[in-house]
Protein backbone atom coordinates (compact mmCIF):
# COMPACT_ATOMS: atom_id res chain seq x y z
CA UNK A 1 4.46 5.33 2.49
CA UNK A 2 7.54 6.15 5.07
CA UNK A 3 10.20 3.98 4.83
CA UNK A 4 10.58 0.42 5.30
CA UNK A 5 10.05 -0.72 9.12
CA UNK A 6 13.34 -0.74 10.87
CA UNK A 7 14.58 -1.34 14.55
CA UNK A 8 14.57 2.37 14.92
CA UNK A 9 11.29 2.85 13.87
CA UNK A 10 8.98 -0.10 14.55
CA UNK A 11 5.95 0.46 13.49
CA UNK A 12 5.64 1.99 9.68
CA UNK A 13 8.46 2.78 7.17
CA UNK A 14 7.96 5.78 9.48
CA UNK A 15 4.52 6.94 9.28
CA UNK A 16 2.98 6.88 13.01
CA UNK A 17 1.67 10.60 13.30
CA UNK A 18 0.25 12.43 10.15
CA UNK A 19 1.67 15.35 9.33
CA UNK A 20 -0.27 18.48 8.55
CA UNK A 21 0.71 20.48 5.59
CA UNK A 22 -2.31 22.83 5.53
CA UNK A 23 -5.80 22.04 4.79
CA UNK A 24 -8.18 22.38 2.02
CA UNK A 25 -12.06 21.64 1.10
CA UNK A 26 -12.96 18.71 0.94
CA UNK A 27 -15.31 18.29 -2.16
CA UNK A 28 -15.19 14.47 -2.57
CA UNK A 29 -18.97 13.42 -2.09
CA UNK A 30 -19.61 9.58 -0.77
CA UNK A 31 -20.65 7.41 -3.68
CA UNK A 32 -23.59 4.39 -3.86
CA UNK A 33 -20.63 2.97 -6.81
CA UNK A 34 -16.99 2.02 -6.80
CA UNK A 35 -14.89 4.76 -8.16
CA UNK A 36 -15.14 5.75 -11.89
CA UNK A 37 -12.12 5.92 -14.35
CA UNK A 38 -12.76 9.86 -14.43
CA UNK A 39 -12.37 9.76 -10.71
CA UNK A 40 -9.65 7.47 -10.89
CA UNK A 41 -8.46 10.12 -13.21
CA UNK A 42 -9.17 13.14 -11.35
CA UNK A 43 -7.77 12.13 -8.20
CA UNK A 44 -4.24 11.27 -10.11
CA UNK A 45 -4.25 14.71 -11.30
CA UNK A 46 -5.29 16.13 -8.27
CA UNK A 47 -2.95 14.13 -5.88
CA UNK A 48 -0.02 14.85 -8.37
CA UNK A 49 -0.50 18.65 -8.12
CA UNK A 50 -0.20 18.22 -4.81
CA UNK A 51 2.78 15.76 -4.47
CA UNK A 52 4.56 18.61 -6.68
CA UNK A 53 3.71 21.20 -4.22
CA UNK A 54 5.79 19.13 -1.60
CA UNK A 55 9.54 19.81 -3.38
CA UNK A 56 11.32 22.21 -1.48
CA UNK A 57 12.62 25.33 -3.47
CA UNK A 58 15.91 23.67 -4.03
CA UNK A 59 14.04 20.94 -5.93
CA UNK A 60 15.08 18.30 -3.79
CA UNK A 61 12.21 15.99 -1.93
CA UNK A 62 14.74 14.12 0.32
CA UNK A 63 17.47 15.03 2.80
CA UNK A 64 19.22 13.83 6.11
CA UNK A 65 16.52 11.02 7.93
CA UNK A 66 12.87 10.63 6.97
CA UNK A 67 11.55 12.42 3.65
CA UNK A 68 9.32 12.67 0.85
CA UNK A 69 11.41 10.86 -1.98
CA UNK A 70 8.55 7.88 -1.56
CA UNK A 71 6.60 10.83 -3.95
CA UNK A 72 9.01 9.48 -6.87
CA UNK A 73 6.95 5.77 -7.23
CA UNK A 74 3.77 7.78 -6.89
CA UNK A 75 4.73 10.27 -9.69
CA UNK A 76 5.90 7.50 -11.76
CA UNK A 77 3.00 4.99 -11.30
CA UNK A 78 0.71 8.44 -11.99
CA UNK A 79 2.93 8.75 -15.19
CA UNK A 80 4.14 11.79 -14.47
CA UNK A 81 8.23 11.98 -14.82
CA UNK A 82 10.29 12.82 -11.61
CA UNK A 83 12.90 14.93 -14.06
CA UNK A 84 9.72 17.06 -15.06
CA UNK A 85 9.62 18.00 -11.41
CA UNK A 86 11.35 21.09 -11.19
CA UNK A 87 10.13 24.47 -8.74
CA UNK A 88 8.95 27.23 -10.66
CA UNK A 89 9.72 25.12 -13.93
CA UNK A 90 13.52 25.32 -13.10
CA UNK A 91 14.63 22.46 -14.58
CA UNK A 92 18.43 22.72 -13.48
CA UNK A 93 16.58 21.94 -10.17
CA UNK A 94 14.50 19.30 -11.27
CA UNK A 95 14.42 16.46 -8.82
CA UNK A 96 15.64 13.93 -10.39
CA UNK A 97 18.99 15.24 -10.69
CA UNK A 98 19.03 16.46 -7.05
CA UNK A 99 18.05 13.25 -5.68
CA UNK A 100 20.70 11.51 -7.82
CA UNK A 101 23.51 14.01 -6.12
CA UNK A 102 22.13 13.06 -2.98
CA UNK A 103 23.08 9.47 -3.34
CA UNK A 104 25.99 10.32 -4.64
CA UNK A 105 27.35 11.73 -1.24
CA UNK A 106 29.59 9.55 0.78
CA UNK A 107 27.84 11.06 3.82
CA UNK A 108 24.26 9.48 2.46
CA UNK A 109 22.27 8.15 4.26
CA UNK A 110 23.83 8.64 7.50
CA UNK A 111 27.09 7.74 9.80
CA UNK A 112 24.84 4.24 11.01
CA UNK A 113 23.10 3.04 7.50
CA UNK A 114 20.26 0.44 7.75
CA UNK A 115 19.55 -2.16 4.77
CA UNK A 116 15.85 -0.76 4.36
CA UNK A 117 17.94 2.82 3.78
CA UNK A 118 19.73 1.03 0.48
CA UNK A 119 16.20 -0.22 -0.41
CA UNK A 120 14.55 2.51 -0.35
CA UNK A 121 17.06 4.76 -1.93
CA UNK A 122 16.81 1.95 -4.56
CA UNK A 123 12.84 1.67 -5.42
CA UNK A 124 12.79 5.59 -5.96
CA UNK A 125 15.66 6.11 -7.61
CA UNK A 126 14.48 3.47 -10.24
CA UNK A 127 11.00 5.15 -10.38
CA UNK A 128 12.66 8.34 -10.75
CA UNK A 129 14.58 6.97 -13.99
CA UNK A 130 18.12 6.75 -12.28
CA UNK A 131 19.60 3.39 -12.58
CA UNK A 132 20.55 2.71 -8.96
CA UNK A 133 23.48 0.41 -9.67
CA UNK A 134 25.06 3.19 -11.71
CA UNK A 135 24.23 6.18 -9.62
CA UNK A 136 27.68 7.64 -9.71
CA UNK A 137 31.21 6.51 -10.25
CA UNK A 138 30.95 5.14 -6.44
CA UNK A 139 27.33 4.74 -5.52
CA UNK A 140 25.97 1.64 -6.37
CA UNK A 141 22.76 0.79 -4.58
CA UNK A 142 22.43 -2.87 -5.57
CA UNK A 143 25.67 -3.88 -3.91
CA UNK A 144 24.78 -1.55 -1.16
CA UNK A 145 22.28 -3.93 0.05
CA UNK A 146 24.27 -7.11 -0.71
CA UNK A 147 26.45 -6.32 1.91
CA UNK A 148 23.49 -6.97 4.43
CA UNK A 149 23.47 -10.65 3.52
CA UNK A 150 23.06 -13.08 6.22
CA UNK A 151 25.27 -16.09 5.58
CA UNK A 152 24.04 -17.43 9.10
CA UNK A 153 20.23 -16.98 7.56
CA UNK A 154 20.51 -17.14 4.08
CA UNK A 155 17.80 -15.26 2.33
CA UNK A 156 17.67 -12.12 5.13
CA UNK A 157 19.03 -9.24 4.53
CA UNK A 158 19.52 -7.38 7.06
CA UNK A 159 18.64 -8.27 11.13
CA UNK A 160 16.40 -11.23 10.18
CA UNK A 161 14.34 -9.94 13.58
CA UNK A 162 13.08 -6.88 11.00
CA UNK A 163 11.93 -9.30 8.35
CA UNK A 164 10.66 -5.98 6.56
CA UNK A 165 14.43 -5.78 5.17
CA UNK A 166 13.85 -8.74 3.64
CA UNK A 167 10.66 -8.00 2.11
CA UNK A 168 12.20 -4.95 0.99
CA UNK A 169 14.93 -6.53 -0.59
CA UNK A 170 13.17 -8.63 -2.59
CA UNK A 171 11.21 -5.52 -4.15
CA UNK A 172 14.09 -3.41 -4.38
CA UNK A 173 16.20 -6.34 -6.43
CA UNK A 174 13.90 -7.77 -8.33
CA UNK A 175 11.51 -4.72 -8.62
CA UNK A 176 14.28 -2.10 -10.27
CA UNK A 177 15.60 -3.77 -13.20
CA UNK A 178 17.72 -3.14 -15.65
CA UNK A 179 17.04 -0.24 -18.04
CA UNK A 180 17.00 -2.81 -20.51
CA UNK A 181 13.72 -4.36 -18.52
CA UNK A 182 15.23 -7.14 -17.38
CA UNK A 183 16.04 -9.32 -13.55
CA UNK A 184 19.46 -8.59 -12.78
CA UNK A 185 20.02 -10.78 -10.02
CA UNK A 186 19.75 -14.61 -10.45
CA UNK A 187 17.11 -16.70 -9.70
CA UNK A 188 19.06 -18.67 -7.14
CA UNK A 189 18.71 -15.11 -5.12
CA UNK A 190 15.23 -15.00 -5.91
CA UNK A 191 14.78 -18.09 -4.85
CA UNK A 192 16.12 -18.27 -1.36
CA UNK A 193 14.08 -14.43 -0.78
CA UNK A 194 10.50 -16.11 -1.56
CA UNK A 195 11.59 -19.06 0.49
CA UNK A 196 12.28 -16.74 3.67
CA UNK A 197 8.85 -14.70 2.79
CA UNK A 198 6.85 -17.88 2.63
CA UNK A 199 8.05 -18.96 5.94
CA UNK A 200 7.12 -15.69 7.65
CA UNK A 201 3.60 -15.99 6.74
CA UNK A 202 0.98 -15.87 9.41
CA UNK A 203 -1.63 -18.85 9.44
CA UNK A 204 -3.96 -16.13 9.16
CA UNK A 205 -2.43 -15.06 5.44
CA UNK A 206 -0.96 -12.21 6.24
CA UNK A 207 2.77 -10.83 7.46
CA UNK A 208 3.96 -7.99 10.16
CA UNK A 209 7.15 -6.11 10.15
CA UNK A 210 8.99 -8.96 12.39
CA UNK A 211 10.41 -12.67 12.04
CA UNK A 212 7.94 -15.21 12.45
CA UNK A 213 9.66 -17.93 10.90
CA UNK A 214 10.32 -20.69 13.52
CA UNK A 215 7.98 -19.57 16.51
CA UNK A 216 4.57 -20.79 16.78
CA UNK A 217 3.44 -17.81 18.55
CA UNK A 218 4.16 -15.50 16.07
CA UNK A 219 2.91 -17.21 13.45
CA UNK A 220 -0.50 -17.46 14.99
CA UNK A 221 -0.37 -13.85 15.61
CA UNK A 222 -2.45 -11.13 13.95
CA UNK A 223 -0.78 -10.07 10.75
CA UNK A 224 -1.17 -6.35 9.68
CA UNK A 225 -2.04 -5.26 6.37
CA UNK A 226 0.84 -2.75 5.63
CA UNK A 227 3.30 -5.85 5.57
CA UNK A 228 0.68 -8.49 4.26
CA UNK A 229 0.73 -5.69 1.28
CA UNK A 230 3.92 -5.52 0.90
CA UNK A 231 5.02 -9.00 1.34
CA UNK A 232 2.55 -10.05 -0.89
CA UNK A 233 4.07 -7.56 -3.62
CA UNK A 234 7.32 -8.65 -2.68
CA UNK A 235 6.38 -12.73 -3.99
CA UNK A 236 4.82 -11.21 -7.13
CA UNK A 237 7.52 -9.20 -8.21
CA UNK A 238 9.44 -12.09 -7.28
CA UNK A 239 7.71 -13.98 -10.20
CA UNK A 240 5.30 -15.92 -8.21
CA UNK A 241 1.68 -16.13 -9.65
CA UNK A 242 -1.36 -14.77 -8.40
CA UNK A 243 -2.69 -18.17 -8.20
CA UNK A 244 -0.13 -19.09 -5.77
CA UNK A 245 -1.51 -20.62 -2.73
CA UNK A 246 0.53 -18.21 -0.26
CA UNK A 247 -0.58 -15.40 -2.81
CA UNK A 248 -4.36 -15.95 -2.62
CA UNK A 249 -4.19 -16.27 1.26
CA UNK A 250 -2.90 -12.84 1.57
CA UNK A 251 -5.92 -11.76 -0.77
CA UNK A 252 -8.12 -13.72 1.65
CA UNK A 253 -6.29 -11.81 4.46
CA UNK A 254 -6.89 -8.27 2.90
CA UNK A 255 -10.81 -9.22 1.91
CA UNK A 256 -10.93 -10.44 5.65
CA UNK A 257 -10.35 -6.98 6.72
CA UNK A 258 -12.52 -4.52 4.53
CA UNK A 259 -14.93 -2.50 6.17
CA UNK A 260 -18.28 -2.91 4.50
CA UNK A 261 -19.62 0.77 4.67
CA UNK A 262 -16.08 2.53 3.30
CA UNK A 263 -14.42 0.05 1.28
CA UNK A 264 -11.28 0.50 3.86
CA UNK A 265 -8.94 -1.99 5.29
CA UNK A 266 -9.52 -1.74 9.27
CA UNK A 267 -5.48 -2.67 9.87
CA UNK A 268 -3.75 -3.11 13.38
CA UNK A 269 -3.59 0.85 13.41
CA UNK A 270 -6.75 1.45 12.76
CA UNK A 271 -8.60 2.46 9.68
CA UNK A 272 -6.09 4.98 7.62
CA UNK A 273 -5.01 5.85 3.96
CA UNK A 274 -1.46 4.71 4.15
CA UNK A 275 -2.56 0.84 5.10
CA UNK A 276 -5.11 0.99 2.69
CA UNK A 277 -2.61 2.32 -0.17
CA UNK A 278 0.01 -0.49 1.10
CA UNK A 279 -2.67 -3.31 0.73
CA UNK A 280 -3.74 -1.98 -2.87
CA UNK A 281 -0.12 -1.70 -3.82
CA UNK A 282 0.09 -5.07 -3.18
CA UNK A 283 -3.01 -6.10 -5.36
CA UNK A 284 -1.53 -4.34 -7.84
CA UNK A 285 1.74 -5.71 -7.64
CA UNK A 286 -0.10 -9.38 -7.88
CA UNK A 287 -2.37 -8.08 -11.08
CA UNK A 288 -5.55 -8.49 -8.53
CA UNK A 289 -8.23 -5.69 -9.13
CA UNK A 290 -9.11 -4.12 -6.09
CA UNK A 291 -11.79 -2.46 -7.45
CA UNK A 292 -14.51 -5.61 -8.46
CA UNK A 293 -14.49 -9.01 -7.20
CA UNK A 294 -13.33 -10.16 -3.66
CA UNK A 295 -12.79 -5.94 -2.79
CA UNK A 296 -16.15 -4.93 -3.87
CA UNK A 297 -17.96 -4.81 -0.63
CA UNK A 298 -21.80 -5.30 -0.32
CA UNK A 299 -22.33 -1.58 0.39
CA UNK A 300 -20.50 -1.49 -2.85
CA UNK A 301 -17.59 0.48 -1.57
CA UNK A 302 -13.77 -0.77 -2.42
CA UNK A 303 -10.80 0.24 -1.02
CA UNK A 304 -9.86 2.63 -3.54
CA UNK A 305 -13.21 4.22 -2.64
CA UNK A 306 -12.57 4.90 0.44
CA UNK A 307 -9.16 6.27 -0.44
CA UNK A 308 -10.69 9.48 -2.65
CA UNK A 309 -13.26 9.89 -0.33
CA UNK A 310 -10.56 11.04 1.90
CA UNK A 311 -8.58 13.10 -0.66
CA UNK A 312 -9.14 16.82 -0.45
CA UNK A 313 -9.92 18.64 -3.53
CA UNK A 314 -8.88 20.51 -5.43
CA UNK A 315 -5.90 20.28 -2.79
CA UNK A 316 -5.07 16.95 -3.73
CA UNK A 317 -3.48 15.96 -0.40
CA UNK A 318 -5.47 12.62 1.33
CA UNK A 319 -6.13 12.72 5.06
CA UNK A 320 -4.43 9.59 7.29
CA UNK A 321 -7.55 9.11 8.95
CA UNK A 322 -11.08 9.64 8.12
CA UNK A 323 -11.39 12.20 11.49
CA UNK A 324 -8.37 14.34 10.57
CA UNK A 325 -8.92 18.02 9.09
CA UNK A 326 -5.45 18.25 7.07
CA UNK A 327 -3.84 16.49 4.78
CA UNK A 328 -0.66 13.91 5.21
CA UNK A 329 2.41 13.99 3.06
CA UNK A 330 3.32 10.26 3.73
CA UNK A 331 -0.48 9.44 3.49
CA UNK A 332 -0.80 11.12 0.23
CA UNK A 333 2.39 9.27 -1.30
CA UNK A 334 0.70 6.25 0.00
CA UNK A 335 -2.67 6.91 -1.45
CA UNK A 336 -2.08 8.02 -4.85
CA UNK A 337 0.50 5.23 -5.81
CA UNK A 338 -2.03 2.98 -4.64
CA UNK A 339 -4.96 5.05 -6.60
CA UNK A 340 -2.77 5.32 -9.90
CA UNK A 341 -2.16 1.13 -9.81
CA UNK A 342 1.27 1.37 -8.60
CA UNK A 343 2.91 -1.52 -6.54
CA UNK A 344 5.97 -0.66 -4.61
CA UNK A 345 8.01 1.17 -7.40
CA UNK A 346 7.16 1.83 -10.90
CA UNK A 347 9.69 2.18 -14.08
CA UNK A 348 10.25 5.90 -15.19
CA UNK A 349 7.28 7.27 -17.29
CA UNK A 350 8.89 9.11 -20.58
CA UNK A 351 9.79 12.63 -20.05
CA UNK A 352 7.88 15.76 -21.32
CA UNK A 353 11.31 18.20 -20.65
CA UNK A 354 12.93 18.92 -24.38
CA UNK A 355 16.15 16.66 -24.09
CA UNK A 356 15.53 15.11 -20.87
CA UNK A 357 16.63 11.40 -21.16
CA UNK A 358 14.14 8.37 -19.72
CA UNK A 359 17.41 7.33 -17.56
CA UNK A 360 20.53 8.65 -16.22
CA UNK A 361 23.59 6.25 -14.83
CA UNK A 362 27.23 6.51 -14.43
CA UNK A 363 28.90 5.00 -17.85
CA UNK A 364 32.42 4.38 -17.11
CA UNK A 365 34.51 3.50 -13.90
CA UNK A 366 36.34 6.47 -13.11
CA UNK A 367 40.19 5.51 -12.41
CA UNK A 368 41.16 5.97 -8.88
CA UNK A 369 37.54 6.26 -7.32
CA UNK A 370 36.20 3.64 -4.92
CA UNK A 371 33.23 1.36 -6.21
CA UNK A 372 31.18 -1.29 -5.31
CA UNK A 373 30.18 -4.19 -7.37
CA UNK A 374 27.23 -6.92 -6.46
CA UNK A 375 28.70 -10.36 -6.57
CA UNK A 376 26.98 -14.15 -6.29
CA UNK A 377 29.03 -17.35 -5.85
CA UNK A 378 26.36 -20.41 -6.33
CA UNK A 379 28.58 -23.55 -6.29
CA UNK A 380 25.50 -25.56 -7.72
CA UNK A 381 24.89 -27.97 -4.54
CA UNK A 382 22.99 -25.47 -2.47
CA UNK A 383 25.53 -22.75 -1.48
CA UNK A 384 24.64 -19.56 -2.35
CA UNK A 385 27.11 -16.77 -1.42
CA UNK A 386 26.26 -13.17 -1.97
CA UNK A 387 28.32 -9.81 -0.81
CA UNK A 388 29.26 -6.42 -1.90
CA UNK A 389 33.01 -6.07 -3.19
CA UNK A 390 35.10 -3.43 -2.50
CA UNK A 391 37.36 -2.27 -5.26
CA UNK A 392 39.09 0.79 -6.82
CA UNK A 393 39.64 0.10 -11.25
CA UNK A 394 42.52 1.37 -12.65
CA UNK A 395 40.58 2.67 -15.43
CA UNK A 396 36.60 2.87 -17.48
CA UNK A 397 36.32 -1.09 -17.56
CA UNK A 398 37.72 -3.80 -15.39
CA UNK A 399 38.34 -7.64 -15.70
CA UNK A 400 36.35 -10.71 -13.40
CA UNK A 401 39.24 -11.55 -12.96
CA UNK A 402 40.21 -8.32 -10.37
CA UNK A 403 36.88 -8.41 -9.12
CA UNK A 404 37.50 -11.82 -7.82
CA UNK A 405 40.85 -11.02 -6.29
CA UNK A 406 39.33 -7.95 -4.86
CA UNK A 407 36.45 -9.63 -3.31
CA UNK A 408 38.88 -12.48 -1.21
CA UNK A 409 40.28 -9.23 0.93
CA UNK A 410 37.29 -6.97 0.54
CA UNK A 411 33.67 -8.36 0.15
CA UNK A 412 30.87 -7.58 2.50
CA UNK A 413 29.93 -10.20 4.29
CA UNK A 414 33.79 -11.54 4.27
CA UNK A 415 34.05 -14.94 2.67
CA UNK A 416 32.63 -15.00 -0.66
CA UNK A 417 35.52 -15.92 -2.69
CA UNK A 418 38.18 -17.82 -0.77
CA UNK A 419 40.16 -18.96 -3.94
CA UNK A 420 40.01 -18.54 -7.68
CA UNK A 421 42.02 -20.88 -10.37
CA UNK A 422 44.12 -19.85 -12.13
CA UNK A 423 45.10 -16.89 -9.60
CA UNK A 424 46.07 -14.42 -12.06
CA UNK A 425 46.57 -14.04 -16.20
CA UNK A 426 43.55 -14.08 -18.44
CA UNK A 427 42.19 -17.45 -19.19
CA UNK A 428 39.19 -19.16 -18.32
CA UNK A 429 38.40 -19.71 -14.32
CA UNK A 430 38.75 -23.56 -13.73
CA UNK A 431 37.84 -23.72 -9.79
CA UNK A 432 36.56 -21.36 -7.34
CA UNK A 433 36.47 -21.59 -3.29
CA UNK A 434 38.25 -25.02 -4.07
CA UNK A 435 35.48 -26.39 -6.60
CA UNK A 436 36.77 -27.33 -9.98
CA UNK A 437 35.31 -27.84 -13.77
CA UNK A 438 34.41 -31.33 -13.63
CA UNK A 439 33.04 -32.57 -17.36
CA UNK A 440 30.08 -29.98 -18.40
CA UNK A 441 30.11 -28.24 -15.79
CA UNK A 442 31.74 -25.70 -15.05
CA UNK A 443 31.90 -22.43 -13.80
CA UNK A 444 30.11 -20.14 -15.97
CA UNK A 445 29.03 -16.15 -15.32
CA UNK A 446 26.36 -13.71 -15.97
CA UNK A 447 26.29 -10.06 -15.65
CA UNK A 448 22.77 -8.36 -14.98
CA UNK A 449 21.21 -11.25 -15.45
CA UNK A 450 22.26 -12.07 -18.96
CA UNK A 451 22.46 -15.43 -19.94
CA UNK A 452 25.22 -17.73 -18.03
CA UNK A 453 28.17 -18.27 -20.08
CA UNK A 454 31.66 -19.39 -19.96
CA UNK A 455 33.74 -17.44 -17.36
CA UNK A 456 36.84 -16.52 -18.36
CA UNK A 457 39.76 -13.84 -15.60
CA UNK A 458 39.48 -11.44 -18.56
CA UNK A 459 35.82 -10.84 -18.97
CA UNK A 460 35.26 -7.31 -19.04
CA UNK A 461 32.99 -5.74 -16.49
CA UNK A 462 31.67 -2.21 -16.33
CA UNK A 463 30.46 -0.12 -13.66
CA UNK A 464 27.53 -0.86 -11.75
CA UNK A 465 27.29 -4.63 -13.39
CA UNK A 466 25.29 -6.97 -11.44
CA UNK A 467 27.85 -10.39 -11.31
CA UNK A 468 26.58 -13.86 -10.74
CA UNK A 469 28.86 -16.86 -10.76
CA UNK A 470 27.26 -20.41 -11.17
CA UNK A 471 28.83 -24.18 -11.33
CA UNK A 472 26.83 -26.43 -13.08
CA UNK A 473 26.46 -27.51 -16.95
């Protein structure tokens, strides 16, 4: 996988030509079966070897633009540790740690950031065990992409005409949780990012990389099966069930599309590793084997078939397309997440390095230093507000309190807290954006995605905390 579709780059999260890192023989024979678990096996090794011989001698795997730091969900869905990746077994190098003080930089990504940047900085640096609301003292990924809300289309994020940053929102927020394990954003959230999904799929089953909600033609248009995997990933991460009607139509739309002699998916670009490892991830992601079943096809080839059949060995790099004679770095990222089970991201595998910890993330504000916090406002009839706030603490913890004075001068989209009551002090929060306690209920907050209790000015909140206000009883 590239990175998620954007206006710059309209076709693939940037993978339109393959890119040749050298070639070696290719030993994988055709088979008359589906794969075997020691294939399965063999291939994981094989393809991880070869993801590892992608870091660059400074250890990192990303930099300025497009990059390999999509090899970090692979890794981790393979079960291999991105913190054991280190050049020459240097761990002060290892890449975990120089990805982290990549994000860290107020220059990352770039002078004109894109949503689908945020997201994708956020689905690796979870795989890579790095919480990414606590990245540093002032990177905090989650309220990175909060500030691509669209109060004019809630549930977008991000130009709603590039639904992919939607998609990708939805498995970047609800697909990196906590360290803990669990959702940090509330269901509300949730709720209005499946609702914008569902209306974007294609009466054929499937989804492409633009809006198709509200125009007939679109809707009626071919869907692709990079996006139908994604998507479909995106609504099971999202907690809706493989049994789900829009759930099994996208299975009906990936079946549609298999190739009887390979086992591959024959997408809009052809027949290639990287859509076939984005339509497995998103069987995966949905608990659907794509190995037996529906993706068992009656040559008896599957798509995961006809992914090792084009996986050079013992190289471990996969080709894009059957016809190519070298291997693809994006293609190979694609293929062996998708070959190893993996959806879109993965939690961090345990390390093997002797005191390497599963996760690393800021602890403390640091005084002075310029955060961002992720804040919802749900006023209980229908309103959902969501936006990044702006603040610098004045020391390790802060209060809700500041954070809701900071956020009615400096929240991303502007308007998510007009008013609090009482204004200032400590005691408990009585009205906000002019709605009042009335009876039982009342306004009552959660912080990465704890339950809802009583909200009070002085609650404390720490870095990176995920905040979600709610009125009701």
């Amino acid at each position: 996988m590239s990175r998620p579709r954007t206006s710059r780059s309209p076709r693939r999260l940037v993978l339109s030509v393959p890119v040749a890192l050298g070639a070696f023989a290719l030993t994988v024979s055709s088979a008359s079966a589906t794969s075997t678990p020691a294939q399965i096996a063999t291939s994981k090794t094989n393809g991880v070897a070869y993801l590892k011989s992608l870091q660059a001698a400074d250890g990192s795997y990303a930099g300025s633009g497009l990059s390999n730091e999509w090899a970090f969900s692979a890794f981790a869905a393979a079960g291999t540790a991105v913190v054991d990746v280190a050049p020459g077994g240097d761990t002060t190098k290892n890449a975990r740690t120089v990805y982290r003080n990549l994000l860290s930089t107020a220059t990352w990504p770039s002078a004109a950031p894109v949503v689908t940047d945020y997201e994708r900085g956020t689905l690796n640096a979870y795989a890579a065990g790095i919480d990414p609301a606590r990245v540093s003292a002032s990177r905090n990924l989650i309220a990175n992409i909060y500030s691509y809300w669209q109060t004019a289309e809630p549930g977008y994020f991000g130009s709603s005409a590039n639904f992919n940053g939607t998609v990708f929102a939805a498995l970047a927020l609800r697909g990196a949780k906590t360290q803990a394990g669990a959702n940090r954003i509330p269901q509300t959230l949730t709720d209005r990012l499946v609702t914008r999904i569902r209306a974007n799929q294609h009466t054929d089953g499937g989804w492409t990389y633009q809006k198709a909600e509200g125009d007939p033609t679109a809707l009626n248009s071919a869907s692709d099966v990079d996006m139908t995997g994604a998507a479909m990933a995106a609504l099971c991460v999202s907690g809706v069930p493989n049994t789900d009607t829009d759930v099994v139509q996208a299975k009906n739309f990936l079946k549609s599309t298999l190739v009887s002699g390979t086992g591959a998916f024959n997408s809009l670009y052809g027949v290639n590793t990287s859509s076939n490892g984005w339509g497995i991830a998103g069987l995966n992601a949905c608990g659907i084997n794509p190995q037996t079943g529906d993706f068992l096809t009656g040559a008896g080839k599957t798509p995961v078939d006809f992914l090792i059949a084009n996986q050079y060995n013992p190289g471990g790099g996969f080709k894009y397309q059957p016809s190519d004679t070298s291997p693809s770095a994006y293609s190979s990222i694609d293929a062996l997440r998708a070959v190893a089970g993996g959806g879109f991201t993965t939690a961090p595998p345990a390390p093997v390095t002797p005191g390497a910890p599963k996760w690393v993330a800021q602890s403390a504000f640091t005084a002075g230093t310029a955060t961002k916090l992720a804040l919802t406002v749900d006023d209980g009839a229908g309103n959902l507000k969501v936006c990044s706030v702006a603040l610098t603490p004045t020391g390790t913890t802060t209060t809700l309190g500041d954070v809701l004075t900071a956020a009615g001068g400096a929240a991303t989209p502007a308007g998510c807290v007009t008013s609090v009551t009482p204004a200032s002090g400590t005691g408990t929060i009585t009205a906000v954006n002019g709605k009042a306690n009335s009876g039982s209920n009342t306004w009552k907050v959660s912080v990465d995605g704890s339950a809802f209790a009583g909200a009070a000015r002085n609650k404390v909140i720490n870095v990176g905390d995920t905040i979600a206000l709610r009125w009701g009883a």
